[in-house]
Structure formats: structure tokens, C-alpha cells
C-alpha atoms as a PDB file:
ATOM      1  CA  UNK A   1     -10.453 -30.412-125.606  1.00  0.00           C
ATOM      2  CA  UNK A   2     -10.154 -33.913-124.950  1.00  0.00           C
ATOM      3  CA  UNK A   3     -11.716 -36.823-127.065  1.00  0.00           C
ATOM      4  CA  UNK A   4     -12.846 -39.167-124.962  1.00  0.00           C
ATOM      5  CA  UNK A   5     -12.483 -41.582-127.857  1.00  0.00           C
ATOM      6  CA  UNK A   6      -8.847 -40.922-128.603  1.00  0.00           C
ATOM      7  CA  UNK A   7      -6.360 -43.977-128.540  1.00  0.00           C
ATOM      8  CA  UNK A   8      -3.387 -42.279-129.850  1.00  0.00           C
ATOM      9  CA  UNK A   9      -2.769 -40.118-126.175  1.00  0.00           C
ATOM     10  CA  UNK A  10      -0.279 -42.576-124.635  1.00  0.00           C
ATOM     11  CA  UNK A  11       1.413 -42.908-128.806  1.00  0.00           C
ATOM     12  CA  UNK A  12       1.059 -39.809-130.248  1.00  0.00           C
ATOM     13  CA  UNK A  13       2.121 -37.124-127.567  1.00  0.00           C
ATOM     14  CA  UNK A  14       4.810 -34.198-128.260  1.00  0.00           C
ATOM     15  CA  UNK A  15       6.478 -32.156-126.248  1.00  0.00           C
ATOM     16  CA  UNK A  16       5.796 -28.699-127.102  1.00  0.00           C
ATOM     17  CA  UNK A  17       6.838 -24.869-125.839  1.00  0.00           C
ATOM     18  CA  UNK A  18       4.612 -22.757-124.092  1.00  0.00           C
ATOM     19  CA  UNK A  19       4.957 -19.150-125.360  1.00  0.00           C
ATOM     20  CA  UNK A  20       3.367 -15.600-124.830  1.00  0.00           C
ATOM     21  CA  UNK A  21       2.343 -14.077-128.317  1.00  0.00           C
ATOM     22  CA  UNK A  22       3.952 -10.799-128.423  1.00  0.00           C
ATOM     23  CA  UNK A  23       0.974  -9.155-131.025  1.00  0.00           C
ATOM     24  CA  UNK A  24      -2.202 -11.490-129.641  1.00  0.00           C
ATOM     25  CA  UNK A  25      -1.379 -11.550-125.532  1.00  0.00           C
ATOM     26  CA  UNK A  26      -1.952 -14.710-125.748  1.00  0.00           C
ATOM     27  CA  UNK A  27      -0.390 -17.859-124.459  1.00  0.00           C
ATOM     28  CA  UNK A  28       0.535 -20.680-127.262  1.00  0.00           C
ATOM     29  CA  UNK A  29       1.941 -23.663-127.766  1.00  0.00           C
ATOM     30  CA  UNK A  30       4.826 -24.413-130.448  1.00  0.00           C
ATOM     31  CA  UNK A  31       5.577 -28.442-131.021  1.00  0.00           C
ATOM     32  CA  UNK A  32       8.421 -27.705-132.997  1.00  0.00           C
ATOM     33  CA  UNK A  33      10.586 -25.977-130.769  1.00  0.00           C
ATOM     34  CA  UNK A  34      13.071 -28.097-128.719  1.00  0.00           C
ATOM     35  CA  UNK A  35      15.624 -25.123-126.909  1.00  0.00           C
ATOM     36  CA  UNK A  36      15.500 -24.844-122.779  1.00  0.00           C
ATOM     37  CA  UNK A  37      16.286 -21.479-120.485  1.00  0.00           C
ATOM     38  CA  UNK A  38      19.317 -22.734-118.971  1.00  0.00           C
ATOM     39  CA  UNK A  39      18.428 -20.549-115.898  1.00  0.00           C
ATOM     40  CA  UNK A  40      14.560 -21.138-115.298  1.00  0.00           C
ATOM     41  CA  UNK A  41      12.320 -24.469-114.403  1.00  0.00           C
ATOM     42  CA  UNK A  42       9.579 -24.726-116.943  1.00  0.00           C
ATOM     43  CA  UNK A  43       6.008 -25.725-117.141  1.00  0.00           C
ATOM     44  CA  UNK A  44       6.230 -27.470-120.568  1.00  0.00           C
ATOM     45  CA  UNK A  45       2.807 -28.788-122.581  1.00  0.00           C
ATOM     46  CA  UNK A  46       2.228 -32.111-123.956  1.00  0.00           C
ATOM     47  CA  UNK A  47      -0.078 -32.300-126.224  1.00  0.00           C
ATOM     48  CA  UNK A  48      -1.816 -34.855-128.489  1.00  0.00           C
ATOM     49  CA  UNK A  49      -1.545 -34.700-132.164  1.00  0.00           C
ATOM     50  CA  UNK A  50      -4.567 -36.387-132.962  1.00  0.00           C
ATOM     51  CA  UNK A  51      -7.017 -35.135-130.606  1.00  0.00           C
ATOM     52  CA  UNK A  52      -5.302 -32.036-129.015  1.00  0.00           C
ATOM     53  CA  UNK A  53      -5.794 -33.547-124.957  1.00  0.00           C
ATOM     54  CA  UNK A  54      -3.025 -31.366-123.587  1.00  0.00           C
ATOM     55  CA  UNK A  55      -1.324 -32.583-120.013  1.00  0.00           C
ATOM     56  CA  UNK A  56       1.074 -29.570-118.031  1.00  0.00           C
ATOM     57  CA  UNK A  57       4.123 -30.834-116.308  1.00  0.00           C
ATOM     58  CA  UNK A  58       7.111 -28.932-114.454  1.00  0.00           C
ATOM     59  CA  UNK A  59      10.944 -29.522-115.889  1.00  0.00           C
ATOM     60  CA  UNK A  60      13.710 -29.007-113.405  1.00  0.00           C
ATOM     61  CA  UNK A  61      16.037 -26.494-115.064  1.00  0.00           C
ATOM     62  CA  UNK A  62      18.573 -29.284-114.031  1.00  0.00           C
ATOM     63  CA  UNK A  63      17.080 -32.449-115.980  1.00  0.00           C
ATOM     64  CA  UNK A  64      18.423 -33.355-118.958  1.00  0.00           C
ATOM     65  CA  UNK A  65      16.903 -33.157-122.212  1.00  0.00           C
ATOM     66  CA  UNK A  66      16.216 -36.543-123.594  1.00  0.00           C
END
């Protein structure tokens, strides 16, 4: 949930991976991961590490990691 308070969203944003849980069902998010599908486009998470605001966008299986 965003903080409407939060100064640190345009600072303090990492790009994470979006993963099914194979135990829970459940769809999470890893920050620490950093590998691509070379075959698939992605919907790929960025969230905020100080208040957790979390914005979806789509990566082109053909743009380049940077």
C-alpha cells in the first residue's frame, strides 16, 4: 500500500521479479533476482523500498537489460 507521505518513490525504486510460489499459490515479488526468459515479454514490479508503492510495467523480451 502506498504512503502518501513517501519521498523516496522516484529514489528508492527496485526492479524486482514477479514469481508464482510453488507451496503458497501465491504470486510474489523477489528484488534480488536480476535473470530474464529470453523467449517471453514480462510484466516486471517496481517496488519501493521504503514504503512498498509498487508500479507494473511490460518488458519487451527484446530490450536490453540495463
Amino acid at each position: 500500500m502506498k504512503n502518501n507521505n513517501c519521498s523516496d518513490c522516484d529514489e528508492k525504486t527496485v526492479e524486482g521479479r514477479a514469481f508464482i510460489d510453488s507451496v503458497t499459490g501465491l504470486l510474489c515479488v523477489d528484488l534480488n533476482r536480476d535473470d530474464y526468459p529470453e523467449d517471453n515479454d514480462l510484466i516486471v514490479p517496481y517496488v519501493c523500498t521504503t514504503c512498498g508503492e509498487t508500479t507494473w510495467k511490460t518488458k519487451s523480451k527484446n530490450e536490453k537489460n540495463s
